[in-house]
PDB file of N, CA and C in Angstrom:
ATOM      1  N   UNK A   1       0.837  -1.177   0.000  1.00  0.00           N
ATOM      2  CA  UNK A   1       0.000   0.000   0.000  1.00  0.00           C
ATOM      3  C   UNK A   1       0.883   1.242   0.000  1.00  0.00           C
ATOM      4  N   UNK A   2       0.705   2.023  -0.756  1.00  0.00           N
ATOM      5  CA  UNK A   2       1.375   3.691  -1.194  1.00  0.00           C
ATOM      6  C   UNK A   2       0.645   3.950  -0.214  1.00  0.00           C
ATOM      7  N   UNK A   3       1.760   5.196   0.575  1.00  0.00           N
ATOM      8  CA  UNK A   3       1.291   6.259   1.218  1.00  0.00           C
ATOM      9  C   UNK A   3       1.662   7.589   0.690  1.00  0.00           C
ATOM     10  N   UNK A   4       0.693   8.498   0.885  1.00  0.00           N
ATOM     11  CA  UNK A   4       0.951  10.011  -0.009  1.00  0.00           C
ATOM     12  C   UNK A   4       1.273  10.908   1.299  1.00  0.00           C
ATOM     13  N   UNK A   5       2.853  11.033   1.461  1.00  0.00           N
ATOM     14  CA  UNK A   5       2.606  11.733   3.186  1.00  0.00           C
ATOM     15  C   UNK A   5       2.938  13.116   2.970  1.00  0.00           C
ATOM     16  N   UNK A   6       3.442  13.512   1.811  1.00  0.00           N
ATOM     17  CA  UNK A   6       2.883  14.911   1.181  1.00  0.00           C
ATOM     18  C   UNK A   6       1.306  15.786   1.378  1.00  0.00           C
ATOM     19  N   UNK A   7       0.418  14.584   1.175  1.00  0.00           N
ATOM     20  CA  UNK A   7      -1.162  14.850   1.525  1.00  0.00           C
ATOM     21  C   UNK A   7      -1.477  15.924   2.833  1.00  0.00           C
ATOM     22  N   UNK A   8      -1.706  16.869   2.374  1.00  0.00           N
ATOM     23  CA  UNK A   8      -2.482  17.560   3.615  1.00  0.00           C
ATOM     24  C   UNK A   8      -3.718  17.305   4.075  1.00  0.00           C
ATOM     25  N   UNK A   9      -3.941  17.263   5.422  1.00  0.00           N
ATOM     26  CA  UNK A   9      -5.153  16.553   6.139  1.00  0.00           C
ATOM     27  C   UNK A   9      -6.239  17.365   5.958  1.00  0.00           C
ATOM     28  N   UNK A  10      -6.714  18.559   6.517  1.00  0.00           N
ATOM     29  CA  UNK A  10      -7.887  19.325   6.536  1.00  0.00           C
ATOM     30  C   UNK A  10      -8.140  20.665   6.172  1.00  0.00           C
ATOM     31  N   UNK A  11      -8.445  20.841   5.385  1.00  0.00           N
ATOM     32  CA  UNK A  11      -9.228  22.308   4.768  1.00  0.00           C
ATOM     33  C   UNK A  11     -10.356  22.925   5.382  1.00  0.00           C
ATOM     34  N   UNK A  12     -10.659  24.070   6.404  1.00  0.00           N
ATOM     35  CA  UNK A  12     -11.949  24.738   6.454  1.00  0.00           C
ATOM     36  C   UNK A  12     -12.196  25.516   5.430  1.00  0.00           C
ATOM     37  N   UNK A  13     -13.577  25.225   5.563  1.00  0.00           N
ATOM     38  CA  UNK A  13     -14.252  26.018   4.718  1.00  0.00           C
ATOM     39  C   UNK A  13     -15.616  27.045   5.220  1.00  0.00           C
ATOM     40  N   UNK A  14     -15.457  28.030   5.610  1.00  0.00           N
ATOM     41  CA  UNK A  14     -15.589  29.012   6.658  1.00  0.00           C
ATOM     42  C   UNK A  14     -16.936  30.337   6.019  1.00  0.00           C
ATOM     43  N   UNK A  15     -18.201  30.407   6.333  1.00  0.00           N
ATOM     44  CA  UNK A  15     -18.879  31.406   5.887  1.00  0.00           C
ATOM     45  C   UNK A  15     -19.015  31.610   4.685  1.00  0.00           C
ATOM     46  N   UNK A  16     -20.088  30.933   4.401  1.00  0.00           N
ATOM     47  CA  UNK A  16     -20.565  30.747   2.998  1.00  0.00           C
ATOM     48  C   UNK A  16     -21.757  31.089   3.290  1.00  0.00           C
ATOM     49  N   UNK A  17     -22.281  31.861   2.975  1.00  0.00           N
ATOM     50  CA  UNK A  17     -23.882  32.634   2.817  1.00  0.00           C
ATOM     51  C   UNK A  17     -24.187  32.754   1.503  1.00  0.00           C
ATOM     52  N   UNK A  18     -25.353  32.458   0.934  1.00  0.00           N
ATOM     53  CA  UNK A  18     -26.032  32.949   0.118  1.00  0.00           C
ATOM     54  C   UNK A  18     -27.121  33.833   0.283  1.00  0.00           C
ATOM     55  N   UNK A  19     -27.218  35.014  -0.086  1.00  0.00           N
ATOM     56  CA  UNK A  19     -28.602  36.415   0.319  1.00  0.00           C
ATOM     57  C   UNK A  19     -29.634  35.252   0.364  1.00  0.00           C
ATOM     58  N   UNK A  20     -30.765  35.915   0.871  1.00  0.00           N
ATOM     59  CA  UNK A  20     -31.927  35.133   0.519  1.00  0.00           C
ATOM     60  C   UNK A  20     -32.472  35.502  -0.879  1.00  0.00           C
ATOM     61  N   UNK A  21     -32.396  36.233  -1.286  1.00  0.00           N
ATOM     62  CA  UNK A  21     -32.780  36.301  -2.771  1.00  0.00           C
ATOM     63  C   UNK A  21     -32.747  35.487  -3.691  1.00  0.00           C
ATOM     64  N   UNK A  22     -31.097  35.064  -3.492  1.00  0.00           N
ATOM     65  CA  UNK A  22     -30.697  34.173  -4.066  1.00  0.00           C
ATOM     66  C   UNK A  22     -30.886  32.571  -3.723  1.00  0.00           C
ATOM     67  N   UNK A  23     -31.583  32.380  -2.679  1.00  0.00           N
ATOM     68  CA  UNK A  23     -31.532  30.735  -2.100  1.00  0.00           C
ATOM     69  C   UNK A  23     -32.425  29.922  -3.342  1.00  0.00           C
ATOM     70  N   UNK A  24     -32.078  28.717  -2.801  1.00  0.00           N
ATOM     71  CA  UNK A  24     -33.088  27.488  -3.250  1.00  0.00           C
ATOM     72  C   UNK A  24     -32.820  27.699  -5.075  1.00  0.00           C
ATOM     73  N   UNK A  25     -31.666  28.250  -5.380  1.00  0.00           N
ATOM     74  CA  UNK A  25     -31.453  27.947  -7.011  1.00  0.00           C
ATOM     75  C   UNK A  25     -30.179  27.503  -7.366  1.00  0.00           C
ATOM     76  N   UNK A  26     -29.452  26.559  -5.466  1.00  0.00           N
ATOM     77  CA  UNK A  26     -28.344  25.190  -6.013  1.00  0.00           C
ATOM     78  C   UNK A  26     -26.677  26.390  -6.294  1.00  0.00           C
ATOM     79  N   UNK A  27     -26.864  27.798  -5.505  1.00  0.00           N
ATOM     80  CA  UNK A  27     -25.847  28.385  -5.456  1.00  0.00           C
ATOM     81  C   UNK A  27     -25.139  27.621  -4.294  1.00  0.00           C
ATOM     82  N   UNK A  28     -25.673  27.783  -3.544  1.00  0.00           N
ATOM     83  CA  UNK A  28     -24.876  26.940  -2.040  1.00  0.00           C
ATOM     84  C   UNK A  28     -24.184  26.419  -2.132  1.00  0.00           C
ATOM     85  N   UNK A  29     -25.086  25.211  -3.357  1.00  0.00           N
ATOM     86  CA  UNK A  29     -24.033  23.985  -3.339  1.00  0.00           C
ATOM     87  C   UNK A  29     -23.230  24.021  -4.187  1.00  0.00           C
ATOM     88  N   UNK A  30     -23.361  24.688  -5.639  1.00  0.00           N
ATOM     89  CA  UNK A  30     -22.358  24.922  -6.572  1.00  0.00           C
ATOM     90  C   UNK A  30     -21.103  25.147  -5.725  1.00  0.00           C
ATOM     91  N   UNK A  31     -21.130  26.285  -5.099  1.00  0.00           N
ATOM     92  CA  UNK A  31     -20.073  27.279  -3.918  1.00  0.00           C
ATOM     93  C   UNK A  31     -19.581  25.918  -3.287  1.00  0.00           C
ATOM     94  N   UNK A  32     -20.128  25.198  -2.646  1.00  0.00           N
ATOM     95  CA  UNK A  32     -19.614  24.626  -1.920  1.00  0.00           C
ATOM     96  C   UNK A  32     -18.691  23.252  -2.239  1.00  0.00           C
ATOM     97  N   UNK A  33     -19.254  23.315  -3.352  1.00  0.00           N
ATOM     98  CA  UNK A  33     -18.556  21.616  -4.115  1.00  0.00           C
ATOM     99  C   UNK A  33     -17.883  21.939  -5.415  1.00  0.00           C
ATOM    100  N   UNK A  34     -17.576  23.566  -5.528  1.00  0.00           N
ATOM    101  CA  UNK A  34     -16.175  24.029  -5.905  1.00  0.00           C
ATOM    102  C   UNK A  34     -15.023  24.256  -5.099  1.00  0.00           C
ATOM    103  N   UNK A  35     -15.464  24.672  -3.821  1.00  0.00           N
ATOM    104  CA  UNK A  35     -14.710  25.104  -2.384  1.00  0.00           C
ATOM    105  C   UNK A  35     -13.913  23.199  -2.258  1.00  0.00           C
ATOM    106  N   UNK A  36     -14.608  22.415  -2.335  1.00  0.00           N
ATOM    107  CA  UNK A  36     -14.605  20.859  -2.123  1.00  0.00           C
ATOM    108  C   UNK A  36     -13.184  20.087  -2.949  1.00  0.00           C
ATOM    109  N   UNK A  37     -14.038  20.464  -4.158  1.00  0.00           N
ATOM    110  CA  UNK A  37     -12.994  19.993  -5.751  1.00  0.00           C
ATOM    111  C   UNK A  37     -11.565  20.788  -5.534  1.00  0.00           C
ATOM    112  N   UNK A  38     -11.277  22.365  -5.135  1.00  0.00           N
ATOM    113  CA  UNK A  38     -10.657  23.171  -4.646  1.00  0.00           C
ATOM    114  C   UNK A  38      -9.774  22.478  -4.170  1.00  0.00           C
ATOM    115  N   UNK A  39     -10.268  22.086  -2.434  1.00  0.00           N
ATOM    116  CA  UNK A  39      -9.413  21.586  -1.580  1.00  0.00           C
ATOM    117  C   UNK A  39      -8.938  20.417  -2.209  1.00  0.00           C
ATOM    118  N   UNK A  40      -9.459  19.607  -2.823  1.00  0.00           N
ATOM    119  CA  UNK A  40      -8.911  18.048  -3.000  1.00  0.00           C
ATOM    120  C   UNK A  40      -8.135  18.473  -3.940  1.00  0.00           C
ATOM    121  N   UNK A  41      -7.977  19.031  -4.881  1.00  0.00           N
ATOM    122  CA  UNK A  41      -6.779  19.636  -6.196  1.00  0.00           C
ATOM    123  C   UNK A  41      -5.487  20.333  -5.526  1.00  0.00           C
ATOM    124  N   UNK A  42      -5.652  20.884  -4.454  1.00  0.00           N
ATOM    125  CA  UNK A  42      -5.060  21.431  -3.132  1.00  0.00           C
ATOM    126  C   UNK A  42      -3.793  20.282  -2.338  1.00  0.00           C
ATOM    127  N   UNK A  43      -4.423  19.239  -2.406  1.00  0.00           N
ATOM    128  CA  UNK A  43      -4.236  17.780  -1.450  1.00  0.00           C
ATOM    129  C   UNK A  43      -4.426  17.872  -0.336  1.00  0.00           C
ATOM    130  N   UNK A  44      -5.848  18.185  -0.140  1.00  0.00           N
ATOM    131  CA  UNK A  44      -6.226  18.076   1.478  1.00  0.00           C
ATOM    132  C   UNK A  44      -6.542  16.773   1.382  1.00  0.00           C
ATOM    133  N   UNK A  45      -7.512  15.853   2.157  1.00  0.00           N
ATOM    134  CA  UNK A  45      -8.084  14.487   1.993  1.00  0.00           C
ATOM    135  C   UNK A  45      -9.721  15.154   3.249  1.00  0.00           C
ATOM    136  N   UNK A  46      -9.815  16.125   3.905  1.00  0.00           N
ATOM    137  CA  UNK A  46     -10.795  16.197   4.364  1.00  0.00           C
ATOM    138  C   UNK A  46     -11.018  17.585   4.605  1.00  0.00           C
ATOM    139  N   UNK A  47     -12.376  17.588   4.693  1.00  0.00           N
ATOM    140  CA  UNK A  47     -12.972  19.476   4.825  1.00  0.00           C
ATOM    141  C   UNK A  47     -13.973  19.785   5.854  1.00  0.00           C
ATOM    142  N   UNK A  48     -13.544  20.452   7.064  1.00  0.00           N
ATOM    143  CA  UNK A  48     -14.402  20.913   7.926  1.00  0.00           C
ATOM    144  C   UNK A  48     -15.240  22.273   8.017  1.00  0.00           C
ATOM    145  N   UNK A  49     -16.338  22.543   8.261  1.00  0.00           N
ATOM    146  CA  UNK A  49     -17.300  23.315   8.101  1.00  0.00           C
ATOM    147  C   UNK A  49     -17.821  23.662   9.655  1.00  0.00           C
ATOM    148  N   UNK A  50     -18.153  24.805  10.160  1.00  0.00           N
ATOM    149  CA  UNK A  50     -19.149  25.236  11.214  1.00  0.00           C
ATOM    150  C   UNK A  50     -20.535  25.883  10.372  1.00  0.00           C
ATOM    151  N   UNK A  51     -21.404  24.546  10.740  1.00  0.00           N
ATOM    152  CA  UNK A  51     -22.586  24.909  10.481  1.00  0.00           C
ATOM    153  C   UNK A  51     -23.646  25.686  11.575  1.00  0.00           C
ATOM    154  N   UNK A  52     -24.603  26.843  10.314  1.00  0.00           N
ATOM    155  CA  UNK A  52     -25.284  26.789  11.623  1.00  0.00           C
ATOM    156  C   UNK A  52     -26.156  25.904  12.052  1.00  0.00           C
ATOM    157  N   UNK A  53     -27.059  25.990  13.024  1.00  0.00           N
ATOM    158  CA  UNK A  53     -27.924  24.847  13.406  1.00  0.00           C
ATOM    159  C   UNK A  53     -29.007  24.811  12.231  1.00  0.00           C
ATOM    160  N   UNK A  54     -29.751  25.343  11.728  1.00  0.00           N
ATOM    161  CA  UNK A  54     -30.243  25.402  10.940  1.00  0.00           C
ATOM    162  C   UNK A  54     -30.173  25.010   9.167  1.00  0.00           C
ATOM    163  N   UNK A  55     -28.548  24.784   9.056  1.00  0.00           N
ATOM    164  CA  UNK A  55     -28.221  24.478   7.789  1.00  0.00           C
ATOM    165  C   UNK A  55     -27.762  22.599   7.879  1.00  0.00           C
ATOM    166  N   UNK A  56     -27.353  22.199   9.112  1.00  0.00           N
ATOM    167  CA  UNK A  56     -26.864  20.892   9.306  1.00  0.00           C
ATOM    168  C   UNK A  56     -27.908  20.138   8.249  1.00  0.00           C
ATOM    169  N   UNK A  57     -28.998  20.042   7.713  1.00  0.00           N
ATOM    170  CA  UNK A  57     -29.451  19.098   7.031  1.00  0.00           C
ATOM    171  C   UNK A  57     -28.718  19.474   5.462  1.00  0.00           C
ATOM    172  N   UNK A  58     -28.672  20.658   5.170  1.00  0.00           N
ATOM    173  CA  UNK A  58     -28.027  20.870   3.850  1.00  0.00           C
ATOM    174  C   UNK A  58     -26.909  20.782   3.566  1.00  0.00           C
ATOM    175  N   UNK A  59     -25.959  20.264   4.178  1.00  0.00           N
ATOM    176  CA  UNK A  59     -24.706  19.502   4.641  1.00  0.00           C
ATOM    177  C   UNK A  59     -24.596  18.262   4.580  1.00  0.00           C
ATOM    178  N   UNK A  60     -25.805  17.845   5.194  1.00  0.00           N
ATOM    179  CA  UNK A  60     -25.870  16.511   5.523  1.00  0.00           C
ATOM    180  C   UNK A  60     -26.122  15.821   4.201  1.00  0.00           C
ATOM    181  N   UNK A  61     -26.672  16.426   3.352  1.00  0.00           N
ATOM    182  CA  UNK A  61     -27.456  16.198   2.215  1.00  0.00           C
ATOM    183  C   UNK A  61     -26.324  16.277   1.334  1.00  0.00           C
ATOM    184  N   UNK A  62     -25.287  16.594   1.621  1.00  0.00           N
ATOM    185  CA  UNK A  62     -23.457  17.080   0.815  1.00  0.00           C
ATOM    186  C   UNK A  62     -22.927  15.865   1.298  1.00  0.00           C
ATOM    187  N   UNK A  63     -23.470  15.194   2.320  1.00  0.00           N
ATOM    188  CA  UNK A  63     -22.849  13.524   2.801  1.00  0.00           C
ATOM    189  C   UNK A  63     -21.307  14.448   3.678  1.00  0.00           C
ATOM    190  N   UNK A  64     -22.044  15.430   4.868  1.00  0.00           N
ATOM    191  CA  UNK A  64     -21.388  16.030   5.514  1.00  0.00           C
ATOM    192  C   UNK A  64     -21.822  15.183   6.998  1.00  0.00           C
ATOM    193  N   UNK A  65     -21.070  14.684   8.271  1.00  0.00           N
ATOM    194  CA  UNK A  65     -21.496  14.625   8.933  1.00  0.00           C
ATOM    195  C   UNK A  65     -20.727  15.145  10.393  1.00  0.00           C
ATOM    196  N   UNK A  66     -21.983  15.383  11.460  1.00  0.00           N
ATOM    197  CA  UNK A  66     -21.992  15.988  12.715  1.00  0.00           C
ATOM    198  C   UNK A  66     -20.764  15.457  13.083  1.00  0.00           C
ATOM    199  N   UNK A  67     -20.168  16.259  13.741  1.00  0.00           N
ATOM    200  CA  UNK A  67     -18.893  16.214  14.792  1.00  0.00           C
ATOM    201  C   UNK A  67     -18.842  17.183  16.024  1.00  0.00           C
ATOM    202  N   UNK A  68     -19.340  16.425  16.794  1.00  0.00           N
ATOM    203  CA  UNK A  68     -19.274  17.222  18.488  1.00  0.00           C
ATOM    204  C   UNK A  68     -21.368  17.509  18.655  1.00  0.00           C
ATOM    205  N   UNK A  69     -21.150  18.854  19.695  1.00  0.00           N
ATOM    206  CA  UNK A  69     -21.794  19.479  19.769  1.00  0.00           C
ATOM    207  C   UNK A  69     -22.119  20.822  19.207  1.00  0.00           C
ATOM    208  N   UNK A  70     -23.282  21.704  19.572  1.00  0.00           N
ATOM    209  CA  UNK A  70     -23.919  22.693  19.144  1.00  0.00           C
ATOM    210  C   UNK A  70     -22.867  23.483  20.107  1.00  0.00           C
ATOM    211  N   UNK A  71     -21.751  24.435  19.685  1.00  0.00           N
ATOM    212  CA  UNK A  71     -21.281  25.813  20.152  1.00  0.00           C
ATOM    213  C   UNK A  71     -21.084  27.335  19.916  1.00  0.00           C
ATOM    214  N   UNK A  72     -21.431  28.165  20.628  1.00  0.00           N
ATOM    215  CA  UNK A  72     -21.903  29.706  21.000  1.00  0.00           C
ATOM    216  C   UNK A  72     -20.470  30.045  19.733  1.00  0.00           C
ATOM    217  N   UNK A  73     -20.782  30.764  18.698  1.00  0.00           N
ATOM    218  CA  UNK A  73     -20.217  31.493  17.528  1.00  0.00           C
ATOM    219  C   UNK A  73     -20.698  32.749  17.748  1.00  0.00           C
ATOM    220  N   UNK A  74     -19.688  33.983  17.040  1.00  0.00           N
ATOM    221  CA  UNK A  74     -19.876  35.187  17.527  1.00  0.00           C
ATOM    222  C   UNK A  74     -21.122  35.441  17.530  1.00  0.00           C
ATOM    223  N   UNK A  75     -21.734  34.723  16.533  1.00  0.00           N
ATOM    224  CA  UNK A  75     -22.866  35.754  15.911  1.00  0.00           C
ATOM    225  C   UNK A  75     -24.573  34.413  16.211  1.00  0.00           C
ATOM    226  N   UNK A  76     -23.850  33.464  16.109  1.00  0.00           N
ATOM    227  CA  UNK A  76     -24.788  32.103  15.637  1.00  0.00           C
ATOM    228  C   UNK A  76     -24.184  31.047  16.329  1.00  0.00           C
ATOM    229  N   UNK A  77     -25.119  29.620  16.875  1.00  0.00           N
ATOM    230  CA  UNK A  77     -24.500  28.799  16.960  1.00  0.00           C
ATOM    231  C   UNK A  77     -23.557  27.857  15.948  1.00  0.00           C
ATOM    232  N   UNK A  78     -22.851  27.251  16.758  1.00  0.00           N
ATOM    233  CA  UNK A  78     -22.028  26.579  15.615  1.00  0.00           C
ATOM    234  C   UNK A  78     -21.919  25.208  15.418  1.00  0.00           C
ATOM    235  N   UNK A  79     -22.264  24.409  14.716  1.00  0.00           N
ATOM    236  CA  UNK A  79     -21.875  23.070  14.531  1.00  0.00           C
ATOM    237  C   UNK A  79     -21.106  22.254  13.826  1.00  0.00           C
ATOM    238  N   UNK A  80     -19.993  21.585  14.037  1.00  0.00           N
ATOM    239  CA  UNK A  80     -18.973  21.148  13.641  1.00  0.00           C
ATOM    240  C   UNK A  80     -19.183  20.071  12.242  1.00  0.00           C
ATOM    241  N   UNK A  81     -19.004  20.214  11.137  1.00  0.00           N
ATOM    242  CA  UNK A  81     -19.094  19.333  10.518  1.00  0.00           C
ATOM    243  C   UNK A  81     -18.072  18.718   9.490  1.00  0.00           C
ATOM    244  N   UNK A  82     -18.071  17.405   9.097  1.00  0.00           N
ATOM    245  CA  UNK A  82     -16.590  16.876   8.489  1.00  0.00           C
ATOM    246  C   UNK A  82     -17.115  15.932   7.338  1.00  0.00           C
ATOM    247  N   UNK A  83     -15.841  16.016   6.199  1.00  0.00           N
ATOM    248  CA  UNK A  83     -16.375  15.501   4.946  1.00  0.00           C
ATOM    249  C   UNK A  83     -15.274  14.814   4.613  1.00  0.00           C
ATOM    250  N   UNK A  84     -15.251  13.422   4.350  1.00  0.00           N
ATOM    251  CA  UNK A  84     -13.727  13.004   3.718  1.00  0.00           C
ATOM    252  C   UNK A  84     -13.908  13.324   1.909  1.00  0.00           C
ATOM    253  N   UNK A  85     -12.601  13.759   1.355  1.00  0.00           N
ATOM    254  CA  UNK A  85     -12.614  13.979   0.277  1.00  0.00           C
ATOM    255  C   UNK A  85     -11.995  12.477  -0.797  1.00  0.00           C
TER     256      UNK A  85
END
């Protein structure tokens, strides 16, 4: 078995908003699974996200999953989430 120990481990990917104007027409995810393709062309192998509580299903739906608990962010709560690439 090859090991790639060049490979960098984790990429955040940090405040991604779309206006509401703009929701529900697949910007999110475009944004987000260029941010994705990005990191892996990069050589990360994984990508962490603070979701807010409210977005964890649209993440989840990216085959993103929960890591930890719900924590106090400046503005919003925050929830930890992780994606292997």
């Amino acid at each position: 078995m090859a090991h790639d120990f060049a490979r960098k481990v984790v990429c955040v990917i940090g405040r991604v908003v779309v206006l509401p104007e703009y929701r529900r027409q697949g910007i999110g995810t475009m944004v987000e699974k260029a941010c994705e393709e990005w990191a892996e062309d990069l050589g990360y192998s994984k990508v962490i996200v603070e979701s807010r509580e409210n977005k964890v299903e649209f993440y989840e739906q990216m085959l993103y999953e929960v890591r930890g608990e719900a924590v106090e962010g400046d503005t919003f709560r925050c929830i930890r989430m992780e994606k292997d690439l």
